[in-house]
PDB file of N, CA and C in Angstrom:
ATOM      1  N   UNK A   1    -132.115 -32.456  14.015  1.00  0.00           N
ATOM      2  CA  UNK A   1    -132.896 -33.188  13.053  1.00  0.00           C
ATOM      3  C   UNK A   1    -133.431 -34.449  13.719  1.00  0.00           C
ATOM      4  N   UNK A   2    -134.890 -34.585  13.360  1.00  0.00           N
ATOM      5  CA  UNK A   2    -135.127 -36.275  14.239  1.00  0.00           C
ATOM      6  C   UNK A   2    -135.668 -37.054  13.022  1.00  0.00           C
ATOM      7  N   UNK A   3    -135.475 -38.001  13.568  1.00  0.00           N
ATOM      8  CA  UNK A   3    -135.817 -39.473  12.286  1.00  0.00           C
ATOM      9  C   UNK A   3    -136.967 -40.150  13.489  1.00  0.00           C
ATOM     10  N   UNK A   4    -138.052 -40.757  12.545  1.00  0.00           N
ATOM     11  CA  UNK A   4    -139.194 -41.062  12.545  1.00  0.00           C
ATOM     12  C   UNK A   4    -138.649 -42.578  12.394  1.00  0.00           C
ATOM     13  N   UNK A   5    -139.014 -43.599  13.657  1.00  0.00           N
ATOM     14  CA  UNK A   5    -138.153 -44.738  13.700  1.00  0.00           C
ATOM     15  C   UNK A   5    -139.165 -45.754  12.459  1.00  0.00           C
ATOM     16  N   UNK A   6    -139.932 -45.678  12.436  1.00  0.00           N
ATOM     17  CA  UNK A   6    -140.912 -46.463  11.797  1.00  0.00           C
ATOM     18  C   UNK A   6    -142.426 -45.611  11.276  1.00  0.00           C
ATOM     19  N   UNK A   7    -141.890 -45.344   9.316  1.00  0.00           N
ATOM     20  CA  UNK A   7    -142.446 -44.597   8.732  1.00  0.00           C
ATOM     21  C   UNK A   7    -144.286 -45.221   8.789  1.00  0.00           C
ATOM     22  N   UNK A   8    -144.510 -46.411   9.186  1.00  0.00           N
ATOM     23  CA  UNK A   8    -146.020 -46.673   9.645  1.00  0.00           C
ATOM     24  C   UNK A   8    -146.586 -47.370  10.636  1.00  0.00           C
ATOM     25  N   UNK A   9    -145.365 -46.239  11.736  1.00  0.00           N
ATOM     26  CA  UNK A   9    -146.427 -46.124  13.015  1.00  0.00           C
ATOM     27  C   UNK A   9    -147.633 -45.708  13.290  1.00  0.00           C
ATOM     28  N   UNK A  10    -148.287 -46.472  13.734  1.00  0.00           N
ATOM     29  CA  UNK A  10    -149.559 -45.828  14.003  1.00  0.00           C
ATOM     30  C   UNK A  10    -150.839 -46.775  13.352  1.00  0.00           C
ATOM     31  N   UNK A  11    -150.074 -47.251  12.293  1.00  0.00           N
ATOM     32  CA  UNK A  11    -150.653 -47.882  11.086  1.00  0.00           C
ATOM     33  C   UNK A  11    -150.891 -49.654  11.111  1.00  0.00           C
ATOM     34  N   UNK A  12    -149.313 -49.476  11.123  1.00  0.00           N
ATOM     35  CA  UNK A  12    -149.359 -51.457  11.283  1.00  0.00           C
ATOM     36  C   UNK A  12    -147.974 -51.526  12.387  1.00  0.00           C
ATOM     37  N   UNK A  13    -148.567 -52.606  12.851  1.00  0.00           N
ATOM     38  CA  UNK A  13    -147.656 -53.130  13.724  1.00  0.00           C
ATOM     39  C   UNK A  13    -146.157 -53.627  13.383  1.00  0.00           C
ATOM     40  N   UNK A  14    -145.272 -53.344  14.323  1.00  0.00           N
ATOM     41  CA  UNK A  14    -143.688 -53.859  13.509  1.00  0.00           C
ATOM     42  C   UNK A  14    -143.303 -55.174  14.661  1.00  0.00           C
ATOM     43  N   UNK A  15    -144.026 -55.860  13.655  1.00  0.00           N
ATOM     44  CA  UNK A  15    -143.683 -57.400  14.536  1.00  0.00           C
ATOM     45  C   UNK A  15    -142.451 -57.808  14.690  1.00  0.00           C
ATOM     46  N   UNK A  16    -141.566 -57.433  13.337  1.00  0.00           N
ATOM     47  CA  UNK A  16    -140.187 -57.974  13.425  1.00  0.00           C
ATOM     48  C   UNK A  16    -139.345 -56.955  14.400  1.00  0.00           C
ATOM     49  N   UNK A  17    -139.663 -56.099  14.537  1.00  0.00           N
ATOM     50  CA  UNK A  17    -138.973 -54.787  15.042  1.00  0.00           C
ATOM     51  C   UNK A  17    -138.026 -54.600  14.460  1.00  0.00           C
ATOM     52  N   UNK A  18    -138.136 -54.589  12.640  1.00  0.00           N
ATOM     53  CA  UNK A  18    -137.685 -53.594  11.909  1.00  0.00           C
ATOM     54  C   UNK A  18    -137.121 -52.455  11.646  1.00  0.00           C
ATOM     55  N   UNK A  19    -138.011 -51.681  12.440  1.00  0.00           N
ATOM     56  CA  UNK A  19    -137.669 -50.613  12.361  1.00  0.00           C
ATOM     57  C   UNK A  19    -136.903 -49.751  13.645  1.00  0.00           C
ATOM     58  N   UNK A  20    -137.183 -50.389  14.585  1.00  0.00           N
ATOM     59  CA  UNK A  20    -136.320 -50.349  16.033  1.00  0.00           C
ATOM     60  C   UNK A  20    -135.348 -50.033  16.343  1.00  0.00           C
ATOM     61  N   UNK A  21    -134.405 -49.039  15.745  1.00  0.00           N
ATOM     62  CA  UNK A  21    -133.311 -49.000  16.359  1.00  0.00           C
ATOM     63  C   UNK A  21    -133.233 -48.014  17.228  1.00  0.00           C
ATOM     64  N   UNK A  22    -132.129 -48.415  18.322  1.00  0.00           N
ATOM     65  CA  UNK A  22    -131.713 -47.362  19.486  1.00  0.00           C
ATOM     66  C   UNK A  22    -131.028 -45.996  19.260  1.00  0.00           C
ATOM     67  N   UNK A  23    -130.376 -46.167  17.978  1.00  0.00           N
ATOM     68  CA  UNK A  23    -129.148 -44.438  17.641  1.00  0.00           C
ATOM     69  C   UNK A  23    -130.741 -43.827  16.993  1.00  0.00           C
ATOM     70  N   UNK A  24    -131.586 -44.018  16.729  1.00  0.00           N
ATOM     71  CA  UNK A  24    -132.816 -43.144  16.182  1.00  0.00           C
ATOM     72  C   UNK A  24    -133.241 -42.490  16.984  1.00  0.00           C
ATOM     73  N   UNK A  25    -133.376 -43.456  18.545  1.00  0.00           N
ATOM     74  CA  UNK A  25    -134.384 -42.600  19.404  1.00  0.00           C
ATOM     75  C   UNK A  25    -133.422 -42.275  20.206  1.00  0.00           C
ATOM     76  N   UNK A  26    -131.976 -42.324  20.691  1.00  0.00           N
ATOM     77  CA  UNK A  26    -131.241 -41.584  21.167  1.00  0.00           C
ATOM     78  C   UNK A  26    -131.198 -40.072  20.397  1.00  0.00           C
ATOM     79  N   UNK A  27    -130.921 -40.272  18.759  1.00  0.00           N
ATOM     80  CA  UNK A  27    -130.722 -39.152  18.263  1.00  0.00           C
ATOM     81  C   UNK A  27    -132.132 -38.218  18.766  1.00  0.00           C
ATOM     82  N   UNK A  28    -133.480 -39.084  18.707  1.00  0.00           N
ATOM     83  CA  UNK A  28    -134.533 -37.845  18.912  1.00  0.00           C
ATOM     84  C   UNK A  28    -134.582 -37.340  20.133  1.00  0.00           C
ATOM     85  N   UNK A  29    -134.054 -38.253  21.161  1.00  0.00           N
ATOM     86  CA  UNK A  29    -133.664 -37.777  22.840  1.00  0.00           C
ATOM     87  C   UNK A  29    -132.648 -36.602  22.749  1.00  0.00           C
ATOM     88  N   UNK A  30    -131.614 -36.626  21.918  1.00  0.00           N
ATOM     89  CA  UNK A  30    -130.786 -35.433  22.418  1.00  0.00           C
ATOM     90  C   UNK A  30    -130.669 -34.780  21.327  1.00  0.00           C
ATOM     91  N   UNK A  31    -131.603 -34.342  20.260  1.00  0.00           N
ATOM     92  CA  UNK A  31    -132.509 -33.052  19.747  1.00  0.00           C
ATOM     93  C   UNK A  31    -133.109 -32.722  20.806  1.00  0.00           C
ATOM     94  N   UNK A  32    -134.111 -33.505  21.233  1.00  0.00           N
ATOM     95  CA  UNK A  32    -135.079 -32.745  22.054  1.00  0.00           C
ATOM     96  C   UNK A  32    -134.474 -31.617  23.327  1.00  0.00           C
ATOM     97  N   UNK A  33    -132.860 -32.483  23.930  1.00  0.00           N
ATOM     98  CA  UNK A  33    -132.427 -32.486  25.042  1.00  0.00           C
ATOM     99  C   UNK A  33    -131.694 -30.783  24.435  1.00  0.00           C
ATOM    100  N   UNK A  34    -131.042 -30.975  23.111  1.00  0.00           N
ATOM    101  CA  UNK A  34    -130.033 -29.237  23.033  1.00  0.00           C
ATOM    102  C   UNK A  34    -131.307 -28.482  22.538  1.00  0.00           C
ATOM    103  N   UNK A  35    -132.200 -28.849  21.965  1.00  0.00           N
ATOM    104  CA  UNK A  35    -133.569 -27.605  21.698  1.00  0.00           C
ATOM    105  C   UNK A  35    -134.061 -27.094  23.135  1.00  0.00           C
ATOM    106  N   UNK A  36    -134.062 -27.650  23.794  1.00  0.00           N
ATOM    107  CA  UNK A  36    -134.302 -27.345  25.277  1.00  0.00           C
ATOM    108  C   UNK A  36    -133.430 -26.100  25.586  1.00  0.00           C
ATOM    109  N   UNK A  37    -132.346 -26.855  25.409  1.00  0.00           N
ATOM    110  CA  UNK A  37    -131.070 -26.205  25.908  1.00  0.00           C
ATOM    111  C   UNK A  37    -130.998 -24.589  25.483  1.00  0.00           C
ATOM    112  N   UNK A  38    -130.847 -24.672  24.171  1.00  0.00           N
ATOM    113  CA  UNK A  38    -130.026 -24.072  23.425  1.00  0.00           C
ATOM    114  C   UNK A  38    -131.973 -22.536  23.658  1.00  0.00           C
ATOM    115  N   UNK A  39    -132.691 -23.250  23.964  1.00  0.00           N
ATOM    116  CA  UNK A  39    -133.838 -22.348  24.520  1.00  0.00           C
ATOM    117  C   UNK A  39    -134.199 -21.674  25.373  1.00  0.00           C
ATOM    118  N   UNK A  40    -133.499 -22.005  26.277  1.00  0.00           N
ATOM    119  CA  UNK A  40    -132.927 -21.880  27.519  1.00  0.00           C
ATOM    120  C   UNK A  40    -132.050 -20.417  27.843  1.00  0.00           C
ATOM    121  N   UNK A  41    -130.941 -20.870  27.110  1.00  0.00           N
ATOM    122  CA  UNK A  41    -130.122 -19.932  26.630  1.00  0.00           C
ATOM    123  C   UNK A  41    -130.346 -19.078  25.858  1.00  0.00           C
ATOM    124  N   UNK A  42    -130.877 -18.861  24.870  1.00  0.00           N
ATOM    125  CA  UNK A  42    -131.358 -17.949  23.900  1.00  0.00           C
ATOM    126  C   UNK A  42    -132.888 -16.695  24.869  1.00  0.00           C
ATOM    127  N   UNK A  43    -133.412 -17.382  25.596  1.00  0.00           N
ATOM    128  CA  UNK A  43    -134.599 -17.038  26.468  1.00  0.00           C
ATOM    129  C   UNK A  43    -133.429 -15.873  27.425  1.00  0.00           C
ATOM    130  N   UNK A  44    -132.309 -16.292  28.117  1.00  0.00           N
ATOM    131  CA  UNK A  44    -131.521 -16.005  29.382  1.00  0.00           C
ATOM    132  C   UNK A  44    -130.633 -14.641  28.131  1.00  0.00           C
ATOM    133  N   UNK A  45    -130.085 -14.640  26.845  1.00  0.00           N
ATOM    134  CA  UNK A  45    -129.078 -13.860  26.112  1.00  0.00           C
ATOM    135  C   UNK A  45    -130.441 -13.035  26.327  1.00  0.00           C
ATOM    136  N   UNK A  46    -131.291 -13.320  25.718  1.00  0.00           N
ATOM    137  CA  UNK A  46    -131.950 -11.850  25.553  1.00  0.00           C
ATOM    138  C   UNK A  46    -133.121 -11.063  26.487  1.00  0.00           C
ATOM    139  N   UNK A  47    -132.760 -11.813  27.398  1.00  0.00           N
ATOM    140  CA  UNK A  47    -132.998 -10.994  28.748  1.00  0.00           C
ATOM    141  C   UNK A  47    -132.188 -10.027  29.236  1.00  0.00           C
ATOM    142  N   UNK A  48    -131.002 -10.730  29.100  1.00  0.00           N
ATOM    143  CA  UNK A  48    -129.843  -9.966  29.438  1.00  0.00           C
ATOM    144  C   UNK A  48    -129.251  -8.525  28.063  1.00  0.00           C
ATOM    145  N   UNK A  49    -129.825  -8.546  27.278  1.00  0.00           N
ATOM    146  CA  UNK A  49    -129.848  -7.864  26.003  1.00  0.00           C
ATOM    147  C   UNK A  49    -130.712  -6.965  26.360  1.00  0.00           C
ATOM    148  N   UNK A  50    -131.898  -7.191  26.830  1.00  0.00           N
ATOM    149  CA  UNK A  50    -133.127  -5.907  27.021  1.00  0.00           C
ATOM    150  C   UNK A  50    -132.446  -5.276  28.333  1.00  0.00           C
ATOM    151  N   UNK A  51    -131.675  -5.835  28.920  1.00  0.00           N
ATOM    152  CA  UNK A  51    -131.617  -4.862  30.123  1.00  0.00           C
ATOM    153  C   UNK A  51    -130.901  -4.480  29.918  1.00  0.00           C
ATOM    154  N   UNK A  52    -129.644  -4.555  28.835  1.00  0.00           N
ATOM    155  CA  UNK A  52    -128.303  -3.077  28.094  1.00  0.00           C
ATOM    156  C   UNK A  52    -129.214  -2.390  27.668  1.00  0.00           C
ATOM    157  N   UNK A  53    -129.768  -2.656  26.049  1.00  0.00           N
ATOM    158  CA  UNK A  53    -130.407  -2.103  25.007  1.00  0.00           C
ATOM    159  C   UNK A  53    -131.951  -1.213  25.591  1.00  0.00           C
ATOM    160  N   UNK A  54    -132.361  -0.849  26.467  1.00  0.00           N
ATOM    161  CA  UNK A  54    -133.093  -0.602  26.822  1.00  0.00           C
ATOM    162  C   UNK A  54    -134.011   0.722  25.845  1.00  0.00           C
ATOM    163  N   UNK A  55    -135.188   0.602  25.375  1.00  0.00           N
ATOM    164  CA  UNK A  55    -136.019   1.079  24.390  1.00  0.00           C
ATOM    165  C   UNK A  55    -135.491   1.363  23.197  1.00  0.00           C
ATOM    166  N   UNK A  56    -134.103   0.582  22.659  1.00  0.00           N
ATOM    167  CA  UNK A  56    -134.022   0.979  21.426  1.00  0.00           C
ATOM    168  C   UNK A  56    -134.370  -0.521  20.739  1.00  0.00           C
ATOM    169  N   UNK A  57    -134.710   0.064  19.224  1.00  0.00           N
ATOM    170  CA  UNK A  57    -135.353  -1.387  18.591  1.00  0.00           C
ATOM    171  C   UNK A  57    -136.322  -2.141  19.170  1.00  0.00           C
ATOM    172  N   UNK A  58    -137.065  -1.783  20.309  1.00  0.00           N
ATOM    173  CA  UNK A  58    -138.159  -2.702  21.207  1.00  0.00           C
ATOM    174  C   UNK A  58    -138.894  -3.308  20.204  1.00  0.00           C
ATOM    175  N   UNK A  59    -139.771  -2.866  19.242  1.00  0.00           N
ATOM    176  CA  UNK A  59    -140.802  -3.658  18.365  1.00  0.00           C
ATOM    177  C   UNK A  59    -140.268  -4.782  17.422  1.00  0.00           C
ATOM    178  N   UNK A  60    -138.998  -4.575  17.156  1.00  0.00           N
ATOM    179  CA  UNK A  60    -138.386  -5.270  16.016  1.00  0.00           C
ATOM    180  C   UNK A  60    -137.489  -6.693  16.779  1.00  0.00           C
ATOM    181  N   UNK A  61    -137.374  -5.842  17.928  1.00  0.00           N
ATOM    182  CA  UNK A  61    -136.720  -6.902  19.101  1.00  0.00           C
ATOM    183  C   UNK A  61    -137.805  -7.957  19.223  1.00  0.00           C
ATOM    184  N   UNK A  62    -138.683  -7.593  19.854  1.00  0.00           N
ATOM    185  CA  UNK A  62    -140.324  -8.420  20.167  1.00  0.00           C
ATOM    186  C   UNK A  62    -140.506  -9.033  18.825  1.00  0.00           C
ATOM    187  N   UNK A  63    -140.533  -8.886  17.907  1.00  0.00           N
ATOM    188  CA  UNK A  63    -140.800  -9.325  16.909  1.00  0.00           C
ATOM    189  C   UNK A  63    -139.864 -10.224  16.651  1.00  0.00           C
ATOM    190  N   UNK A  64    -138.477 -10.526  16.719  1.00  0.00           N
ATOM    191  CA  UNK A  64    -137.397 -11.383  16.027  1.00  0.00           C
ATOM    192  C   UNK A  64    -137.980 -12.393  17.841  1.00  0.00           C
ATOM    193  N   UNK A  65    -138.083 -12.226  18.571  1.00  0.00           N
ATOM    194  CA  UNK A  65    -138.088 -12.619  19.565  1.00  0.00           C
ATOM    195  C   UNK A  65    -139.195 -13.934  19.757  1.00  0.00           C
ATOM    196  N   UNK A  66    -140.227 -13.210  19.515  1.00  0.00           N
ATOM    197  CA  UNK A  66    -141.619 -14.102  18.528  1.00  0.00           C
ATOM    198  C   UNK A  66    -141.009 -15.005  17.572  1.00  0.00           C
ATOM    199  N   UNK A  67    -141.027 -14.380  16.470  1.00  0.00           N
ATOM    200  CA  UNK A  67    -140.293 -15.620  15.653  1.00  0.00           C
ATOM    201  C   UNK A  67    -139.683 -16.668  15.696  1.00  0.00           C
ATOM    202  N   UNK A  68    -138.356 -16.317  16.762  1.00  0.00           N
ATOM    203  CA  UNK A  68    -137.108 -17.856  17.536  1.00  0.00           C
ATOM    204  C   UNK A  68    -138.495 -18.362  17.850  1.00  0.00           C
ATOM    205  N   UNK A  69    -138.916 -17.973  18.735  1.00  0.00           N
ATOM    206  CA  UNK A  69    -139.854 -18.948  19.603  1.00  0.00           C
ATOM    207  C   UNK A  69    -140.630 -19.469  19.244  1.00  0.00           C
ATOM    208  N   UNK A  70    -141.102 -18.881  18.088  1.00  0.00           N
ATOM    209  CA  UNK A  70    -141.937 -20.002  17.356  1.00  0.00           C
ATOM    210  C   UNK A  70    -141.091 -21.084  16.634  1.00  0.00           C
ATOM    211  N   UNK A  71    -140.295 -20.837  16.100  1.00  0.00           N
ATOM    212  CA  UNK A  71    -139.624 -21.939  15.207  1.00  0.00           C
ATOM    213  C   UNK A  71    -138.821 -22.708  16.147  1.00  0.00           C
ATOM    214  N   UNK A  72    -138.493 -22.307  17.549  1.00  0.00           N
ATOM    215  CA  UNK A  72    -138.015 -23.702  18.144  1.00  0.00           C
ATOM    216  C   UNK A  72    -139.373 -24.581  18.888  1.00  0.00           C
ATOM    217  N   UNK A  73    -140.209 -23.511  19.367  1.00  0.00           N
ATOM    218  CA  UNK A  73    -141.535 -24.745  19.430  1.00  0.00           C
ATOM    219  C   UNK A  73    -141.936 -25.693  18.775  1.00  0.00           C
ATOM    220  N   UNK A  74    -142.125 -25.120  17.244  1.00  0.00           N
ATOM    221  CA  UNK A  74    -141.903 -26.304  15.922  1.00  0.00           C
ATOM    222  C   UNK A  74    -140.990 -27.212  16.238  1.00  0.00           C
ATOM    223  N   UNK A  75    -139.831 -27.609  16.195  1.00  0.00           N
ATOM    224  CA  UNK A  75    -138.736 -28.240  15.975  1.00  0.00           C
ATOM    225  C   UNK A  75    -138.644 -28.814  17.857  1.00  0.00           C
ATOM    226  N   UNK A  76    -139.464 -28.407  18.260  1.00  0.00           N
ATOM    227  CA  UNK A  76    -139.331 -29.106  20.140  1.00  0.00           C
ATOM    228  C   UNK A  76    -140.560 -29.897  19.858  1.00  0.00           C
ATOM    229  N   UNK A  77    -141.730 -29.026  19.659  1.00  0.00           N
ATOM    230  CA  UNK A  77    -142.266 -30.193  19.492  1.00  0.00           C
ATOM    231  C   UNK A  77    -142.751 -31.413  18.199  1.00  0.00           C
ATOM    232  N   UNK A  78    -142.266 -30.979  17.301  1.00  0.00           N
ATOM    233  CA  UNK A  78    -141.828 -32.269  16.438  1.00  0.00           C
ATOM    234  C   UNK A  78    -141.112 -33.112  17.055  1.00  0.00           C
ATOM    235  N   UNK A  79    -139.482 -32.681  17.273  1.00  0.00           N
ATOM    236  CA  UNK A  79    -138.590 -33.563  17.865  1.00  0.00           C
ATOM    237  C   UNK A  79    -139.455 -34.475  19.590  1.00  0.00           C
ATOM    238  N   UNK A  80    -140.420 -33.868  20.127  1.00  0.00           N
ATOM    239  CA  UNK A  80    -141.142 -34.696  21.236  1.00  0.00           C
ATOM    240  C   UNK A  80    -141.525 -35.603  20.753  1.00  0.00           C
ATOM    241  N   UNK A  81    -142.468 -35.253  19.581  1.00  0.00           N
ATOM    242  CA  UNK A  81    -143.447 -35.885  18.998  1.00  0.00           C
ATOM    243  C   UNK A  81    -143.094 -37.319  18.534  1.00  0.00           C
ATOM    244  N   UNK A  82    -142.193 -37.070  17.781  1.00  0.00           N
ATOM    245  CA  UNK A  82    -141.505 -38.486  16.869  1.00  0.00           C
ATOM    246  C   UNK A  82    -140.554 -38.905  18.060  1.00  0.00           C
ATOM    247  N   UNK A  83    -140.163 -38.482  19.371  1.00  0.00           N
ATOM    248  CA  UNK A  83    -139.511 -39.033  20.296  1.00  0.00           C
ATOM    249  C   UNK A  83    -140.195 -39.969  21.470  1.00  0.00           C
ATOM    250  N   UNK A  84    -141.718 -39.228  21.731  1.00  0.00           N
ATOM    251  CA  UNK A  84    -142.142 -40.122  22.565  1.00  0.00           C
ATOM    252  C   UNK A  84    -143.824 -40.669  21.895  1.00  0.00           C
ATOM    253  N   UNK A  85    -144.461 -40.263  21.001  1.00  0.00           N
ATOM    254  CA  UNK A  85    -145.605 -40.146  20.466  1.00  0.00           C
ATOM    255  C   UNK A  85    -145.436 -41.526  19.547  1.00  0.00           C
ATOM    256  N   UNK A  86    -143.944 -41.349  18.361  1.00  0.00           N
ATOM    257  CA  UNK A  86    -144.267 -42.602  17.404  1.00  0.00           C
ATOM    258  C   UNK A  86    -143.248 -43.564  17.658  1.00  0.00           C
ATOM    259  N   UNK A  87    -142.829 -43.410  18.669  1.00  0.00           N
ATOM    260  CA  UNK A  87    -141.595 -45.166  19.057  1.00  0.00           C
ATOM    261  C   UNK A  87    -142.263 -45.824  19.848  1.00  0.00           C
ATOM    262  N   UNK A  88    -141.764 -47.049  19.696  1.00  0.00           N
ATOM    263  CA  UNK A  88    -142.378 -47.961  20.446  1.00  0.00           C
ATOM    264  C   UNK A  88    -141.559 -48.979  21.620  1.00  0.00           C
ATOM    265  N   UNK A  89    -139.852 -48.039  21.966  1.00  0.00           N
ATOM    266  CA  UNK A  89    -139.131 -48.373  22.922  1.00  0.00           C
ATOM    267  C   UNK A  89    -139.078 -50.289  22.821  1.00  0.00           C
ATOM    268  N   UNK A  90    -139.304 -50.187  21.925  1.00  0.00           N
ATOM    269  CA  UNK A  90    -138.900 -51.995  22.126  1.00  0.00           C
ATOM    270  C   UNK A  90    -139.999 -52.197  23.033  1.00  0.00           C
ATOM    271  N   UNK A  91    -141.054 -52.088  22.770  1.00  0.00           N
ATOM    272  CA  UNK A  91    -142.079 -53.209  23.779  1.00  0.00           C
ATOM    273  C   UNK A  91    -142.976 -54.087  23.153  1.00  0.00           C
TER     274      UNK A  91
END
């Protein structure tokens, strides 16, 4: 899950640095860091799955296969997005 450090970035400036905190953009650093991961791994299980299972379920396989990958692209790149796109690292 990532939190959006400052709901109007982009918008107005956070002079006080309000909204700034460090456990926000750590938390969106290590989302980003196990979505990686955990993509990684999921990419490597079912590699290793097609080469047991060989032509059974292929379309339905490809298909659930599609799907992960889309929904961790979502959630990688959201979690980028609000990690390096809307903080402002204290500057």
């Amino acid at each position: 899950m990532t939190f959006l450090a400052n709901p109007h970035a982009g918008y107005y400036d956070d002079v006080n640095k309000s909204y700034t905190t460090w456990w926000m953009n750590m938390n969106n650093f290590v989302d980003l860091v196990l979505s990686l991961i955990s993509i990684v791994i999921f990419v490597y299980l079912y590699q290793q799955k097609c080469r047991v299972v060989k032509g059974k379920n292929t379309w339905f396989h490809q298909q659930m296969f599609i799907q992960i990958v889309l929904i961790h692209s979502f959630q990688l790149s959201t979690s980028l997005f609000f990690n390096v796109g809307r903080t402002d690292f204290g500057t």
